[in-house]
N, C-alpha and C. Protein backbone atom coordinates (compact mmCIF):
# COMPACT_ATOMS: atom_id res chain seq x y z
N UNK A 1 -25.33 -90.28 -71.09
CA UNK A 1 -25.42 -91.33 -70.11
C UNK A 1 -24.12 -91.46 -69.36
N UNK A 2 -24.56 -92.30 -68.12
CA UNK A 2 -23.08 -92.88 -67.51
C UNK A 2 -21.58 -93.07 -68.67
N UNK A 3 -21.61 -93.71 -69.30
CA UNK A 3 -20.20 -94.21 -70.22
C UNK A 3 -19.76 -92.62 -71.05
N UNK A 4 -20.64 -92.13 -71.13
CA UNK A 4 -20.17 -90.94 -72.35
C UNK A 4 -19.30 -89.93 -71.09
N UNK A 5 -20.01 -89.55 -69.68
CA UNK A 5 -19.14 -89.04 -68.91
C UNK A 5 -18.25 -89.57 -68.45
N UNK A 6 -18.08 -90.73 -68.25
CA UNK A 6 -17.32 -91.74 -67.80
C UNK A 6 -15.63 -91.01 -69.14
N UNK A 7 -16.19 -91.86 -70.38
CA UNK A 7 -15.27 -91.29 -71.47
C UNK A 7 -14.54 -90.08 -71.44
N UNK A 8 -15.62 -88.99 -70.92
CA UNK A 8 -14.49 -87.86 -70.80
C UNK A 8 -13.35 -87.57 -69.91
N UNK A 9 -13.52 -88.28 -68.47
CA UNK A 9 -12.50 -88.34 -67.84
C UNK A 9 -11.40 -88.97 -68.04
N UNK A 10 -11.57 -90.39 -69.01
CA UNK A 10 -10.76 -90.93 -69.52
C UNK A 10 -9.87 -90.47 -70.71
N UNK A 11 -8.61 -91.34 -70.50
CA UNK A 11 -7.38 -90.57 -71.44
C UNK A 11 -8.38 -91.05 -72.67
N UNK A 12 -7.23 -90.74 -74.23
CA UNK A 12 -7.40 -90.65 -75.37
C UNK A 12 -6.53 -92.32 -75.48
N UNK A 13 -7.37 -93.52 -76.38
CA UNK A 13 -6.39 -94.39 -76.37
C UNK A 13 -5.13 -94.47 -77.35
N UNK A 14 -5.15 -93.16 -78.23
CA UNK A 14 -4.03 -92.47 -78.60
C UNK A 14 -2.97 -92.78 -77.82
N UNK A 15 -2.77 -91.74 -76.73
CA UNK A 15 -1.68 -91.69 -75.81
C UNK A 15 -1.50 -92.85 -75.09
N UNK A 16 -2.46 -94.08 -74.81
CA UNK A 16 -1.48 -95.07 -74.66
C UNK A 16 -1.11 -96.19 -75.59
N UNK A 17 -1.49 -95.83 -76.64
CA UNK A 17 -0.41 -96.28 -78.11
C UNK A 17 0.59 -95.54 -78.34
N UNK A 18 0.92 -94.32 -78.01
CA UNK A 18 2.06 -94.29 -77.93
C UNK A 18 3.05 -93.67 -77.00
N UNK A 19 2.82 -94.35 -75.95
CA UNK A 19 3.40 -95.05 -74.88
C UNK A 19 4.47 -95.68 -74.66
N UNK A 20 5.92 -95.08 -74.48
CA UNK A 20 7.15 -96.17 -74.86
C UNK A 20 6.86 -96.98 -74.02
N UNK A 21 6.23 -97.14 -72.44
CA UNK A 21 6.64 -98.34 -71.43
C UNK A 21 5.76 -99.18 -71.91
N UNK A 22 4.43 -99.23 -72.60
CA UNK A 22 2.96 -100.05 -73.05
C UNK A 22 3.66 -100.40 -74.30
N UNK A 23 4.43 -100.17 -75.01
CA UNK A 23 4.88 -100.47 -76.02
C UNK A 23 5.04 -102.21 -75.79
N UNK A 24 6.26 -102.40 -75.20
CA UNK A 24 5.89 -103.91 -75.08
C UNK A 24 5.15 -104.78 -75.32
N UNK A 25 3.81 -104.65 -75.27
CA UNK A 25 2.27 -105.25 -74.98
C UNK A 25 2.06 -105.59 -76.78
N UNK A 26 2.69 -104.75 -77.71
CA UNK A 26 2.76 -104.57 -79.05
C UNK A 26 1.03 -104.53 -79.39
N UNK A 27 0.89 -105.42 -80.38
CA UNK A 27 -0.46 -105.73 -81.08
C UNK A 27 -1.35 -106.00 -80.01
N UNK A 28 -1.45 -106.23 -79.00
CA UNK A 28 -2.34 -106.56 -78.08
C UNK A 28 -3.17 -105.03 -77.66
N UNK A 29 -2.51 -104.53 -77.50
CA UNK A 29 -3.29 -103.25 -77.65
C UNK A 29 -4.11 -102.55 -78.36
N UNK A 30 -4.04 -103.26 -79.38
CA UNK A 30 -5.25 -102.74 -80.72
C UNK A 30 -6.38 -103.48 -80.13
N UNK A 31 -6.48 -104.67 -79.12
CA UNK A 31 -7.47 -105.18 -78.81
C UNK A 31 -8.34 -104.69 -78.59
N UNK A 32 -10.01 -104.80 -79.56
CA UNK A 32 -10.98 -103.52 -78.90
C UNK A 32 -11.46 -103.85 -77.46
N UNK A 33 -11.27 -105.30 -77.02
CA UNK A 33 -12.40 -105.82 -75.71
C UNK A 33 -11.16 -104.39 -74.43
N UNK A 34 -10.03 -104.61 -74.66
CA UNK A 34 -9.59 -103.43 -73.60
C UNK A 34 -10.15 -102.23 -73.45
N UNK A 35 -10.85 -101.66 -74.73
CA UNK A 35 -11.00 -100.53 -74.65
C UNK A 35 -12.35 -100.14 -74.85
N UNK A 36 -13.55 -101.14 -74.57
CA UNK A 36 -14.60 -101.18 -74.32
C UNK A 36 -14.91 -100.54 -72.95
N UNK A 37 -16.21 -100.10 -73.38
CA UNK A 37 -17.01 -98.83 -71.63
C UNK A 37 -18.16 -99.56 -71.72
N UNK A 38 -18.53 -100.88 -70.93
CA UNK A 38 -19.61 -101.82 -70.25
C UNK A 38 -19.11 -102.37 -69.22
N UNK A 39 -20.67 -102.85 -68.48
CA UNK A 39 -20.19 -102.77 -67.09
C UNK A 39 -19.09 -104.18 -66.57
N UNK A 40 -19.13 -104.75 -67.66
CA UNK A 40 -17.90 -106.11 -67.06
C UNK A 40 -16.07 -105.58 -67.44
N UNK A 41 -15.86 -104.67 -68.42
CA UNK A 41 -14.58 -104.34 -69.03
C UNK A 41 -14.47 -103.32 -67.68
N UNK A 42 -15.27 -102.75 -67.50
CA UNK A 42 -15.19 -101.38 -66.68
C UNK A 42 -14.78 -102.22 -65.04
N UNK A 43 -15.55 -103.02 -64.55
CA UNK A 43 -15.73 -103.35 -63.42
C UNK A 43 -14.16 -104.52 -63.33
N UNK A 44 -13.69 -105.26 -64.25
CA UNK A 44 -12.52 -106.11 -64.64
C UNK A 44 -11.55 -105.12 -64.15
N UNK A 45 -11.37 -104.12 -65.20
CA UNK A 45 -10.36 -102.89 -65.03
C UNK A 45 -10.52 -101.93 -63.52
N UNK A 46 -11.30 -101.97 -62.54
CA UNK A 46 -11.42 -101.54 -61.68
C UNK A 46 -10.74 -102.43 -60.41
N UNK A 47 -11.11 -103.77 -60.76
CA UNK A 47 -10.51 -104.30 -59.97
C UNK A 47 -9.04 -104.54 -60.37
N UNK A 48 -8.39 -104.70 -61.22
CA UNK A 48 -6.81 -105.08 -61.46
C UNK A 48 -5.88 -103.49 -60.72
N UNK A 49 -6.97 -102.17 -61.17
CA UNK A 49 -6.47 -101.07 -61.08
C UNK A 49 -6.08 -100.72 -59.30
N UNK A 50 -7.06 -101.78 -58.56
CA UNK A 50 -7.54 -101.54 -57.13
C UNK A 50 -6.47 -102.31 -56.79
N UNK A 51 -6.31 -103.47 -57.45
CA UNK A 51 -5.61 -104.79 -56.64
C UNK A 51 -3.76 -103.97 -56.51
N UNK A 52 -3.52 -103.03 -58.01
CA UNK A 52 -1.71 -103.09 -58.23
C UNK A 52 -1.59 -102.17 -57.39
N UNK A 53 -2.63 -100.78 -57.15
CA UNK A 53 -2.45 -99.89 -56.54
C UNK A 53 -2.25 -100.20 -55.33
N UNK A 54 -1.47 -101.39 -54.42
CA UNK A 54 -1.52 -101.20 -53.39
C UNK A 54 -0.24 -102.56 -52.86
N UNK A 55 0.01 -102.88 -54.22
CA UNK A 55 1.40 -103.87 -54.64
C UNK A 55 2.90 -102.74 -54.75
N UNK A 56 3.15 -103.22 -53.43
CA UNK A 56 4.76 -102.17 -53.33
C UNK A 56 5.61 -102.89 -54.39
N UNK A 57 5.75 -102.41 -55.85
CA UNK A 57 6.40 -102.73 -56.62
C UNK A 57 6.77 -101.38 -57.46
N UNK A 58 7.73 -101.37 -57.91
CA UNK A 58 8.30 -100.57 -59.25
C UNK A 58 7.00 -101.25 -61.02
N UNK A 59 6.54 -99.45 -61.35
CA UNK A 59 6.46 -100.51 -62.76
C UNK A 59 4.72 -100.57 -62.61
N UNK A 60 4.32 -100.32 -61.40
CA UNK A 60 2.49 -101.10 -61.15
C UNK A 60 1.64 -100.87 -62.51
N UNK A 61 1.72 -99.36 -63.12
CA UNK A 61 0.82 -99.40 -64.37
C UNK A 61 0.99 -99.96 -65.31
N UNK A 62 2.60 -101.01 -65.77
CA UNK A 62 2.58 -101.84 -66.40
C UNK A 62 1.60 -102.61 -66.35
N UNK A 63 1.97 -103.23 -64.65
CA UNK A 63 1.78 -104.61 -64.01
C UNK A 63 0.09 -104.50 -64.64
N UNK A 64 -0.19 -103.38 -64.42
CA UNK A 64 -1.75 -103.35 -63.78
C UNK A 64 -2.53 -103.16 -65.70
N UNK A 65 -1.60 -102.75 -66.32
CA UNK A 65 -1.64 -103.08 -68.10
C UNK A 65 -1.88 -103.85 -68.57
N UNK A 66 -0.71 -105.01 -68.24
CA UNK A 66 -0.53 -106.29 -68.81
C UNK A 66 -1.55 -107.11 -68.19
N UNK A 67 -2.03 -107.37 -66.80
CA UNK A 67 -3.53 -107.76 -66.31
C UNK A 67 -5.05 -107.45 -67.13
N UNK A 68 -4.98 -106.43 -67.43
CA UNK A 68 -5.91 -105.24 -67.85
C UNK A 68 -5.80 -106.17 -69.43
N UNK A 69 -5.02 -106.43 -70.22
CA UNK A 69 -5.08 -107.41 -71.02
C UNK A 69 -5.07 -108.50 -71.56
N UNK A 70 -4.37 -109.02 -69.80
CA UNK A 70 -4.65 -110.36 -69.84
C UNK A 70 -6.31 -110.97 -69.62
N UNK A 71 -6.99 -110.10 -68.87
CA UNK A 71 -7.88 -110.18 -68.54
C UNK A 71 -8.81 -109.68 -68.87
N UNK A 72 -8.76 -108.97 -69.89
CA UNK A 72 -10.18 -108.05 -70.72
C UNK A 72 -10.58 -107.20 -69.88
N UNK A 73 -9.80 -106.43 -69.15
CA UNK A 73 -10.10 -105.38 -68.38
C UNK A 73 -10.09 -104.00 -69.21
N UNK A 74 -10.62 -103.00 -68.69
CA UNK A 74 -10.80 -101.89 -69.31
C UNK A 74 -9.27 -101.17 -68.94
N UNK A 75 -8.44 -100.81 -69.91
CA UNK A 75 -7.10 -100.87 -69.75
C UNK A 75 -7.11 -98.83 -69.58
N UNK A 76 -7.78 -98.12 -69.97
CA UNK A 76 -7.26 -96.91 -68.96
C UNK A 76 -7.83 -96.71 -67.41
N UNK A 77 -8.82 -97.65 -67.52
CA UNK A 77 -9.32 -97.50 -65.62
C UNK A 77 -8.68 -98.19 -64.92
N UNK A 78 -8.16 -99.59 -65.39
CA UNK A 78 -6.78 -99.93 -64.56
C UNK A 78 -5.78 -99.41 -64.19
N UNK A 79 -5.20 -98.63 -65.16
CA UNK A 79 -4.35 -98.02 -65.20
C UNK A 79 -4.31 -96.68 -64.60
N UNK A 80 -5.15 -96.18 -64.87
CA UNK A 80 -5.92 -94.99 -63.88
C UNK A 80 -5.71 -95.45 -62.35
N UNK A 81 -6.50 -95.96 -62.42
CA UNK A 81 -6.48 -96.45 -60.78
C UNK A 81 -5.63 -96.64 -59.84
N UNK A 82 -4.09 -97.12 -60.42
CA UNK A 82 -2.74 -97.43 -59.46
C UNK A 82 -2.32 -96.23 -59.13
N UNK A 83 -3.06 -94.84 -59.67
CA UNK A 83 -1.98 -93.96 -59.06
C UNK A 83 -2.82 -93.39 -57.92
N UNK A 84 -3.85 -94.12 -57.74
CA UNK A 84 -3.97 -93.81 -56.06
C UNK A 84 -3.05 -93.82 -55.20
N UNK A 85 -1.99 -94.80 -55.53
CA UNK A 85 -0.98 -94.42 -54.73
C UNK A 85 -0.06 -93.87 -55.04
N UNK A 86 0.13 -92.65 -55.12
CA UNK A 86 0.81 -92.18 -55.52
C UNK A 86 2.40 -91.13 -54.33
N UNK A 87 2.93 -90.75 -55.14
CA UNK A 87 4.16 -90.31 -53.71
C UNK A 87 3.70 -89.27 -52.77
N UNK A 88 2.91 -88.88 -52.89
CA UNK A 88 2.13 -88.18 -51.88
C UNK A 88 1.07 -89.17 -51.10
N UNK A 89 0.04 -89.90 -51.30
CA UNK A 89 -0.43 -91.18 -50.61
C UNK A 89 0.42 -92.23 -50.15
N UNK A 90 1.10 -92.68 -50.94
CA UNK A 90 1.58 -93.87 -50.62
C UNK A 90 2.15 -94.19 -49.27
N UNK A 91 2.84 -93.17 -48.57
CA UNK A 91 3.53 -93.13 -47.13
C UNK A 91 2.42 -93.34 -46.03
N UNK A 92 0.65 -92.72 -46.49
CA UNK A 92 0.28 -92.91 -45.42
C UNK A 92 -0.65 -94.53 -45.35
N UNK A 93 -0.80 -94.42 -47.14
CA UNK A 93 -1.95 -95.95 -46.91
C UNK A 93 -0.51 -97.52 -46.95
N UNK A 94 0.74 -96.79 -47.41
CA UNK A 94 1.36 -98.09 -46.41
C UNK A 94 1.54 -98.42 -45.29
N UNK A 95 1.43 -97.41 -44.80
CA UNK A 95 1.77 -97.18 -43.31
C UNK A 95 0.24 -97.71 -42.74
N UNK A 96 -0.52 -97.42 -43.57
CA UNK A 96 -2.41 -98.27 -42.79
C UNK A 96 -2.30 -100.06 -42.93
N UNK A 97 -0.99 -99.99 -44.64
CA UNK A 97 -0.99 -101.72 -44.74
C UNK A 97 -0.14 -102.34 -43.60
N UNK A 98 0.85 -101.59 -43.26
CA UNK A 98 1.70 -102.50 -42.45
C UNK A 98 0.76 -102.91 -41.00
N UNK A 99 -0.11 -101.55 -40.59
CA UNK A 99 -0.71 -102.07 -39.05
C UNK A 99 -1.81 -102.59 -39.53
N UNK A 100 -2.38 -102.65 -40.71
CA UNK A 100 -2.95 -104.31 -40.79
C UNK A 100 -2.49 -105.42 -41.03
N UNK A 101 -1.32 -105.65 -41.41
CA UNK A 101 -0.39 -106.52 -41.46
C UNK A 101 0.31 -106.83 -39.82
N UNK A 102 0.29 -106.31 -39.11
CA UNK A 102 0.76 -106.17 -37.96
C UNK A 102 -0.40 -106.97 -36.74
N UNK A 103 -1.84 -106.76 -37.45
CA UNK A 103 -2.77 -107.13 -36.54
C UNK A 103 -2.62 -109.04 -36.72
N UNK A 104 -2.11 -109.51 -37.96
CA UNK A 104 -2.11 -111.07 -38.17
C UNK A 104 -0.82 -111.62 -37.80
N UNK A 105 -0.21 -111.10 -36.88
CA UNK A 105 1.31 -111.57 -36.85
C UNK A 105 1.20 -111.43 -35.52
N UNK A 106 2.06 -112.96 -35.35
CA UNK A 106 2.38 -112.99 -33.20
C UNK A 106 3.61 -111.93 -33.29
N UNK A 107 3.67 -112.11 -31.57
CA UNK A 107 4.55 -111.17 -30.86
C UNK A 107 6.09 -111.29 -31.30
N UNK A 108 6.30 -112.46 -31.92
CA UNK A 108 8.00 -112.67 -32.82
C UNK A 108 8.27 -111.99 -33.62
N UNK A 109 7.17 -110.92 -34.50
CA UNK A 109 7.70 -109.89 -35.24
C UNK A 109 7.67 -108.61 -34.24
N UNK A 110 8.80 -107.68 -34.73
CA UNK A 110 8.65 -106.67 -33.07
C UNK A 110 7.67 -105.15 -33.63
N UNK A 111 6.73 -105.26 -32.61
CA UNK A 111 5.83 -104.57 -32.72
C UNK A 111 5.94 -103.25 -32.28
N UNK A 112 6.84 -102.36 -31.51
CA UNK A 112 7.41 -101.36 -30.94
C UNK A 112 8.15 -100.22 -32.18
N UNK A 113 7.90 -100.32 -33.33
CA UNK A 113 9.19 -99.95 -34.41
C UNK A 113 9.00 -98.13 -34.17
N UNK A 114 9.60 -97.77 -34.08
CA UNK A 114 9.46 -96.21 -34.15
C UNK A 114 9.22 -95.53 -35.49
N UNK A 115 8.70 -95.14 -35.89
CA UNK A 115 8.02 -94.84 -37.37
C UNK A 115 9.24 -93.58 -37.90
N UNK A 116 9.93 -93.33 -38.69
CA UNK A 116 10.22 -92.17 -39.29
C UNK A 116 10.20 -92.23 -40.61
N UNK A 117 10.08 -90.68 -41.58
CA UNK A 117 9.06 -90.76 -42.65
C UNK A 117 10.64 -90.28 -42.93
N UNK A 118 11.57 -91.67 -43.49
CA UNK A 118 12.83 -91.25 -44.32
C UNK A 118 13.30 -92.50 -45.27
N UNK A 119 14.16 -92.33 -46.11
CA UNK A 119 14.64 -93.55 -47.25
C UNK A 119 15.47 -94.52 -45.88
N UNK A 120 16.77 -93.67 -45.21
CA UNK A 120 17.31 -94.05 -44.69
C UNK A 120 16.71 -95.34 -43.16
N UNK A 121 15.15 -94.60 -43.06
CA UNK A 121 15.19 -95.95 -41.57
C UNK A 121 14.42 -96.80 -42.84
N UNK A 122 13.77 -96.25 -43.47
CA UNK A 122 12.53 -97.58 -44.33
C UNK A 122 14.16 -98.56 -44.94
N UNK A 123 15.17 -98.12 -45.52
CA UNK A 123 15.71 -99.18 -45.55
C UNK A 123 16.52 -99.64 -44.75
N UNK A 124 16.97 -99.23 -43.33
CA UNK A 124 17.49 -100.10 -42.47
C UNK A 124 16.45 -100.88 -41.39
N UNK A 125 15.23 -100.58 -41.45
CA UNK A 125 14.22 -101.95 -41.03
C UNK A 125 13.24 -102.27 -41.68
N UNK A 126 13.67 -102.18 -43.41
CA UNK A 126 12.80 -102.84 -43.84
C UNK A 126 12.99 -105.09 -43.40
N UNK A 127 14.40 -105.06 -43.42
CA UNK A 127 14.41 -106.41 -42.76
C UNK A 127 13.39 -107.18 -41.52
N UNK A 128 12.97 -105.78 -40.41
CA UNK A 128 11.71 -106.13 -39.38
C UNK A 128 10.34 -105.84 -39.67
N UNK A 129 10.38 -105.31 -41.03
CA UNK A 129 8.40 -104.91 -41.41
C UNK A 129 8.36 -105.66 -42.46
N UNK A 130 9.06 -106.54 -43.59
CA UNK A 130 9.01 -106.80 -44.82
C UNK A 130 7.26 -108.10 -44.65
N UNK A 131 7.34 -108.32 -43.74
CA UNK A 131 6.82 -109.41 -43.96
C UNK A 131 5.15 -109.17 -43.45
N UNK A 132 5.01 -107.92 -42.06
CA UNK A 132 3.39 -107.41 -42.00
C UNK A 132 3.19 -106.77 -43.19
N UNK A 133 4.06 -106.10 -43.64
CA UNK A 133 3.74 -105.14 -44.64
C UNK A 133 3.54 -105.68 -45.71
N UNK A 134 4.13 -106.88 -46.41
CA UNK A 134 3.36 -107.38 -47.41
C UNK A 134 1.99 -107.71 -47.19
N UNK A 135 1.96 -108.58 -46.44
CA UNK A 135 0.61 -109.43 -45.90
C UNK A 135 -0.10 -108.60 -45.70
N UNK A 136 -0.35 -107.40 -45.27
CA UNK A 136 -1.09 -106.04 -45.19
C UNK A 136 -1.36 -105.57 -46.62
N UNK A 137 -0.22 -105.46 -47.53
CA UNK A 137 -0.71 -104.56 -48.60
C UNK A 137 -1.23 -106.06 -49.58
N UNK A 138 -1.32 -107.10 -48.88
CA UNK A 138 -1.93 -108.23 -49.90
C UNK A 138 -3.41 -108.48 -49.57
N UNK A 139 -3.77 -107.72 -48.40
CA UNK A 139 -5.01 -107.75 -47.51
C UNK A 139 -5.94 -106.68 -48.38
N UNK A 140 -4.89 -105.43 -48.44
CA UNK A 140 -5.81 -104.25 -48.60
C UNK A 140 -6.01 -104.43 -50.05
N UNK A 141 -5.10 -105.18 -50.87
CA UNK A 141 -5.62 -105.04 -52.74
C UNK A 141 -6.66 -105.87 -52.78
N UNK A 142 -6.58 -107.14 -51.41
CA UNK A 142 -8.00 -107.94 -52.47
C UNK A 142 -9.06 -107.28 -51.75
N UNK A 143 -8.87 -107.02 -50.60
CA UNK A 143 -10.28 -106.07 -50.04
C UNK A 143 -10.75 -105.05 -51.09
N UNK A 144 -10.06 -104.03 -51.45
CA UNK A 144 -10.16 -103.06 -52.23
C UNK A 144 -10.65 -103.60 -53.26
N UNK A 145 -10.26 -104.38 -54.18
CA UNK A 145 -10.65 -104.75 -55.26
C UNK A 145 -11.99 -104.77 -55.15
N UNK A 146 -12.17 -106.04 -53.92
CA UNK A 146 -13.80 -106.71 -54.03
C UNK A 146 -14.86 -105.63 -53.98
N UNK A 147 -14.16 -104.74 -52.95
CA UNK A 147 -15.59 -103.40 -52.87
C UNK A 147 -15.85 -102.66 -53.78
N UNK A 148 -13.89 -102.46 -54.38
CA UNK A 148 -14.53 -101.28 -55.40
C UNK A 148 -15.23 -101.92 -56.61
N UNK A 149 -15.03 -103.24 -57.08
CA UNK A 149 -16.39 -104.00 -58.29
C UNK A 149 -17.71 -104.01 -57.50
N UNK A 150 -17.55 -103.97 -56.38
CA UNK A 150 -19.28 -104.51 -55.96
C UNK A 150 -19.90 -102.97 -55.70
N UNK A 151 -18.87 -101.71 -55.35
CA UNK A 151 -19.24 -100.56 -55.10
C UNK A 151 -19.86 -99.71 -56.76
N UNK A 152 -19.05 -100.07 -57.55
CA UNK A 152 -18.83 -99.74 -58.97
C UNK A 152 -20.38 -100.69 -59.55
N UNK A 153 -20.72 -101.86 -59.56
CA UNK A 153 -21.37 -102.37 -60.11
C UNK A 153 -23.01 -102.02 -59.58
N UNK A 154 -23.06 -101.72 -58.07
CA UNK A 154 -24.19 -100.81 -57.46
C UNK A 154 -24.32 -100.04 -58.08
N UNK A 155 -23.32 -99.06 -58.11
CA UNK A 155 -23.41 -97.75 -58.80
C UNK A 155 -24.09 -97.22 -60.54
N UNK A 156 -23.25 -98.61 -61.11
CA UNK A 156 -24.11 -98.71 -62.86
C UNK A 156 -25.60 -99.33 -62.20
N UNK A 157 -25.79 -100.09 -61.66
CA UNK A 157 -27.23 -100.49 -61.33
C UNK A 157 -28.20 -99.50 -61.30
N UNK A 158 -27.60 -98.52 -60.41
CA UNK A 158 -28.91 -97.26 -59.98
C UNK A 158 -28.62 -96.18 -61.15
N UNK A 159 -27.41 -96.47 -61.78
CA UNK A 159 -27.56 -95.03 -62.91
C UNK A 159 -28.11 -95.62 -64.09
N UNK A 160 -28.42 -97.13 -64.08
CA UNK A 160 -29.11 -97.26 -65.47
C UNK A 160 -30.65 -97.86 -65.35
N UNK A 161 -30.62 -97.76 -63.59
CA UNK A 161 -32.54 -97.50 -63.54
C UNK A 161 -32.97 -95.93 -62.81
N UNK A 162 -32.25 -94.98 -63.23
CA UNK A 162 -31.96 -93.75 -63.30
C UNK A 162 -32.82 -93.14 -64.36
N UNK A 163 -31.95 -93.79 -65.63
CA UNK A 163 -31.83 -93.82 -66.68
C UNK A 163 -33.02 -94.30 -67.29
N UNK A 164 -33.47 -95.43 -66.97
CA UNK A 164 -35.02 -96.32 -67.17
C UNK A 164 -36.14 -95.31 -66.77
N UNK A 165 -35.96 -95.14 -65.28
CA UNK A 165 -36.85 -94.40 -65.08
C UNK A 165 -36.97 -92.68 -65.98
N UNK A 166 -35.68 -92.01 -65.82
CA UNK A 166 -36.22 -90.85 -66.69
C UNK A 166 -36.94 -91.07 -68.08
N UNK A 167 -36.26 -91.94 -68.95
CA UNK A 167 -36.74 -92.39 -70.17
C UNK A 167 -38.09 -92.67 -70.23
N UNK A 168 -38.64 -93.56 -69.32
CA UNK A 168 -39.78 -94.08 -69.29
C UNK A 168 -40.98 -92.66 -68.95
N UNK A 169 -40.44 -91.81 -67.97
CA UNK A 169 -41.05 -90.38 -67.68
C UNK A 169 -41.48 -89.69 -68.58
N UNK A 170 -40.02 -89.59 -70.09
CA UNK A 170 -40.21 -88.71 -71.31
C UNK A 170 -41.39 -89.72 -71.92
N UNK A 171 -41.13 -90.25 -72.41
CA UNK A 171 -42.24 -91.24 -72.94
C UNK A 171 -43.39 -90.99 -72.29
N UNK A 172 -43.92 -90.28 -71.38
CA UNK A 172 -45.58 -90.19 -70.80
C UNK A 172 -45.68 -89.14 -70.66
């Protein structure tokens, strides 16, 4: 079924027990509700995984860990999930957050910035984008989130009347 393939793509929860940065989290990690495959742990952990992946911070698969257990989320699909952005993505879907961040802001932030893909201009104007660019990448995690649970929760819907229906087929 769905969860058993699901499982194989997923890590071993071995390796994130022993985990020096998850270490922190200590005993909380033995928690079985984290490491449950149903559709509310799965769909929890999809969204925390959707929301960090898109939080310009140092650290997100912590962040997106410690959620994932604060919240009975399924703690390797959260965790999974933040490296959508990863250093090869990340330059272009921030660069999608800032000009949505750019579309909610008057003409007092300056809209003209010349784009170059270096450490050196991102930190001499990060002082003129800090503020679309959050509001952009705070746009795109809860958007993201909401679709990918409602996209994810469609998805178990039709694979477990998939599932009904073949079953019900063998049976006649």
């Amino acid at each position: 079924m769905f969860k058993n393939k699901l499982k194989k793509f997923l890590f071993n929860n071995r390796k994130f027990l022993d985990n020096d940065r998850l270490k922190i989290f200590g005993k909380k990690l033995y928690n079985p509700c984290i490491w449950y495959f149903n559709k509310h742990t799965i769909s929890r952990g999809i969204a925390i995984g959707l929301f960090f992946a898109w939080i310009p911070v140092p650290f997100q698969m912590v962040l997106a860990a410690g959620f994932a257990i604060l919240f009975k989320g399924n703690l390797p699909i959260s965790v999974s999930l933040v490296w959508i952005t990863n250093p090869i993505t990340m330059p272009v879907l921030f660069l999608f957050a800032y000009k949505i961040g750019m579309t909610f802001f008057s003409v007092s932030v300056n809209n003209n910035i010349a784009f170059e893909l270096s450490f050196t201009w991102l930190y001499n104007k990060m002082y003129d984008i800090w503020q679309p660019f959050l509001l952009g990448c705070i746009i795109c995690a809860l958007i993201t989130s909401i679709l990918g649970t409602f996209l994810f929760r469609i998805i178990w819907r039709l694979l477990i009347l998939k599932y009904w229906y073949e079953r019900k087929k063998i049976k006649k």
